[in-house]
Protein backbone atom coordinates (compact mmCIF):
# COMPACT_ATOMS: atom_id res chain seq x y z
CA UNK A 1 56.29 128.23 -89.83
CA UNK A 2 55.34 125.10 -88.10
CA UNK A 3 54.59 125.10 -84.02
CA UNK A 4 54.53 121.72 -82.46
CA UNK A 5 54.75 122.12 -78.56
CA UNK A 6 55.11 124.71 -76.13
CA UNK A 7 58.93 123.40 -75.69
CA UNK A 8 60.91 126.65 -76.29
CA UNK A 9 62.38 124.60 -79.32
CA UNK A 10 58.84 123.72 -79.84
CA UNK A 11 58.90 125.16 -83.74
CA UNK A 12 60.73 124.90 -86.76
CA UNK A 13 62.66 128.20 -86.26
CA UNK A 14 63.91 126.90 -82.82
CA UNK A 15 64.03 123.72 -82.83
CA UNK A 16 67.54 122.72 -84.33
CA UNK A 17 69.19 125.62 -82.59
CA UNK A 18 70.40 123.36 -79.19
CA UNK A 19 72.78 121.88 -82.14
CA UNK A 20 75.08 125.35 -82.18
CA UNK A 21 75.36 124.62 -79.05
CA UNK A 22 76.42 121.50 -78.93
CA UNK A 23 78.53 122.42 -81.66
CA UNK A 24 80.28 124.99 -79.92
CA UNK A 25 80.84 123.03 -76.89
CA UNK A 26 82.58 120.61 -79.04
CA UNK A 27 84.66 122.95 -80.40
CA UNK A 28 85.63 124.77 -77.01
CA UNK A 29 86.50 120.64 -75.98
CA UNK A 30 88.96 120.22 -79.06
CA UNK A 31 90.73 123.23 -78.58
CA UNK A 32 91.31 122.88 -74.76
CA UNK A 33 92.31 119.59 -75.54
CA UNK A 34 94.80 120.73 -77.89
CA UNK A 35 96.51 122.73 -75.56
CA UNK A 36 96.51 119.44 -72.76
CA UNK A 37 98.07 117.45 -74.76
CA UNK A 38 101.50 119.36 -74.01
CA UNK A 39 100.06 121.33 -70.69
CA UNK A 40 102.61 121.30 -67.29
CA UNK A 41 99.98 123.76 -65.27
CA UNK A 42 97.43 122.07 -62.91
CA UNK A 43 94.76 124.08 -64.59
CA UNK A 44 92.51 123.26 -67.07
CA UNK A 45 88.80 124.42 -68.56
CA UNK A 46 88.30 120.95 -70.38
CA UNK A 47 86.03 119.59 -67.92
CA UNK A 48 83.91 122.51 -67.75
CA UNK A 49 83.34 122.42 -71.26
CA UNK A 50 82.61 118.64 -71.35
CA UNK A 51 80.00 119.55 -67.85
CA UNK A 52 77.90 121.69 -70.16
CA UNK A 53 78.29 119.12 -73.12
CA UNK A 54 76.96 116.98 -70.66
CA UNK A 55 74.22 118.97 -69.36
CA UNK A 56 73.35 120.11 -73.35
CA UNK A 57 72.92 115.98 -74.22
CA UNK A 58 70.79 115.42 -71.42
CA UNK A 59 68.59 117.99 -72.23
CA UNK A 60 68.47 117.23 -75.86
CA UNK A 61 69.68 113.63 -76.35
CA UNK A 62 69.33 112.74 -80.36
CA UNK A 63 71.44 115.66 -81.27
CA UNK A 64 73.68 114.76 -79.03
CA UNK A 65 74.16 111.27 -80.12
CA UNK A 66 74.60 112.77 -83.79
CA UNK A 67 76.74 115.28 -83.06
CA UNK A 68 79.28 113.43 -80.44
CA UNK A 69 81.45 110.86 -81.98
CA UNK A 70 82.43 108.34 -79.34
CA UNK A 71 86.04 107.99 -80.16
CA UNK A 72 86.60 111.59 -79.43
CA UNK A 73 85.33 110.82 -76.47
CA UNK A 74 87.77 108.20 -75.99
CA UNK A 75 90.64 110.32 -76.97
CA UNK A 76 89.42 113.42 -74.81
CA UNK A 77 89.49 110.70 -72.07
CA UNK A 78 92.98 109.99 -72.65
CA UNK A 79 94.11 113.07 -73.09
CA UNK A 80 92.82 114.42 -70.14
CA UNK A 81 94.21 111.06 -67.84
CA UNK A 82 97.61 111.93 -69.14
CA UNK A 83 97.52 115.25 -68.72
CA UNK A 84 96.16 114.26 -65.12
CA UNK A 85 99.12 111.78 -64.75
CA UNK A 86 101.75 114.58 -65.72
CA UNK A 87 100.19 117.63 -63.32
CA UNK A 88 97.77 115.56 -60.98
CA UNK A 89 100.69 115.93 -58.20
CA UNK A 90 100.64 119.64 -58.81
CA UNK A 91 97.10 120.05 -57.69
CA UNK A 92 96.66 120.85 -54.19
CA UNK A 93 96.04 117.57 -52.31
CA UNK A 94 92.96 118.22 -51.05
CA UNK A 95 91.14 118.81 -54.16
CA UNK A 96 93.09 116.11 -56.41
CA UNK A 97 90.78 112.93 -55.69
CA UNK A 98 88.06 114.98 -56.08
CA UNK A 99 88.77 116.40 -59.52
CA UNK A 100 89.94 112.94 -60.82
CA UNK A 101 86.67 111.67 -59.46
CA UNK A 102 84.65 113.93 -60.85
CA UNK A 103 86.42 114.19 -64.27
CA UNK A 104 86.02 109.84 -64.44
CA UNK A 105 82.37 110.67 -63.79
CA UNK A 106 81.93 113.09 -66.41
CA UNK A 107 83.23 110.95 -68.93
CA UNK A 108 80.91 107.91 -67.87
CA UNK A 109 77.94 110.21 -68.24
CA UNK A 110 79.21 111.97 -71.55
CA UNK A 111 80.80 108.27 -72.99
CA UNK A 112 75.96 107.49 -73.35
CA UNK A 113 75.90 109.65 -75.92
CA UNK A 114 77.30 109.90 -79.50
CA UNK A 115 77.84 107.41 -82.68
């Protein structure tokens, strides 16, 4: 087995193993998203999912942009705006803006990544 940098994904055993990851954040995104689509609570674990998506493409970029396909993006976008739309007024005021403007950022930092 091959090392090539001191990286703890620095060798051949390690270094594809960021993609489960990615991978399961993905699929933790499409089923939370699943259940938004028809969701009346003001709840929801989407974002935190797409945060660590997020956090797993920064750290480890050209997975991410093979493993992210934008128009899921898009949709997850949508999804979550209209779930946002429906329930938004459900959210206690003082934290609404703030989770609306830090789900729009999410998505502008996520929506650099993927093919």
């Amino acid at each position: 087995m091959r090392i090539f940098s001191t990286a703890p994904e620095g060798n051949e055993m390690a270094e594809l193993e960021n993609a489960r990851y990615i991978n399961l954040a993905l699929r933790q995104i499409e089923e939370n998203i699943e259940w938004l689509k028809t969701a009346n609570k003001p709840v929801q674990a989407v974002m935190t999912h797409i945060d660590i998506l997020v956090s797993l493409a920064k750290r480890f970029p050209v997975n991410a942009n093979l493993l992210i396909k934008k128009e899921k993006v898009q949709e997850w976008k949508k999804v979550f705006n209209d779930w946002f739309e429906r329930c938004g007024n459900k959210i206690p005021a003082k934290y609404r803006e703030g989770i609306k403007t830090n789900s729009d950022e999410l998505f502008i930092q996520l929506e650099q990544y993927g093919h």
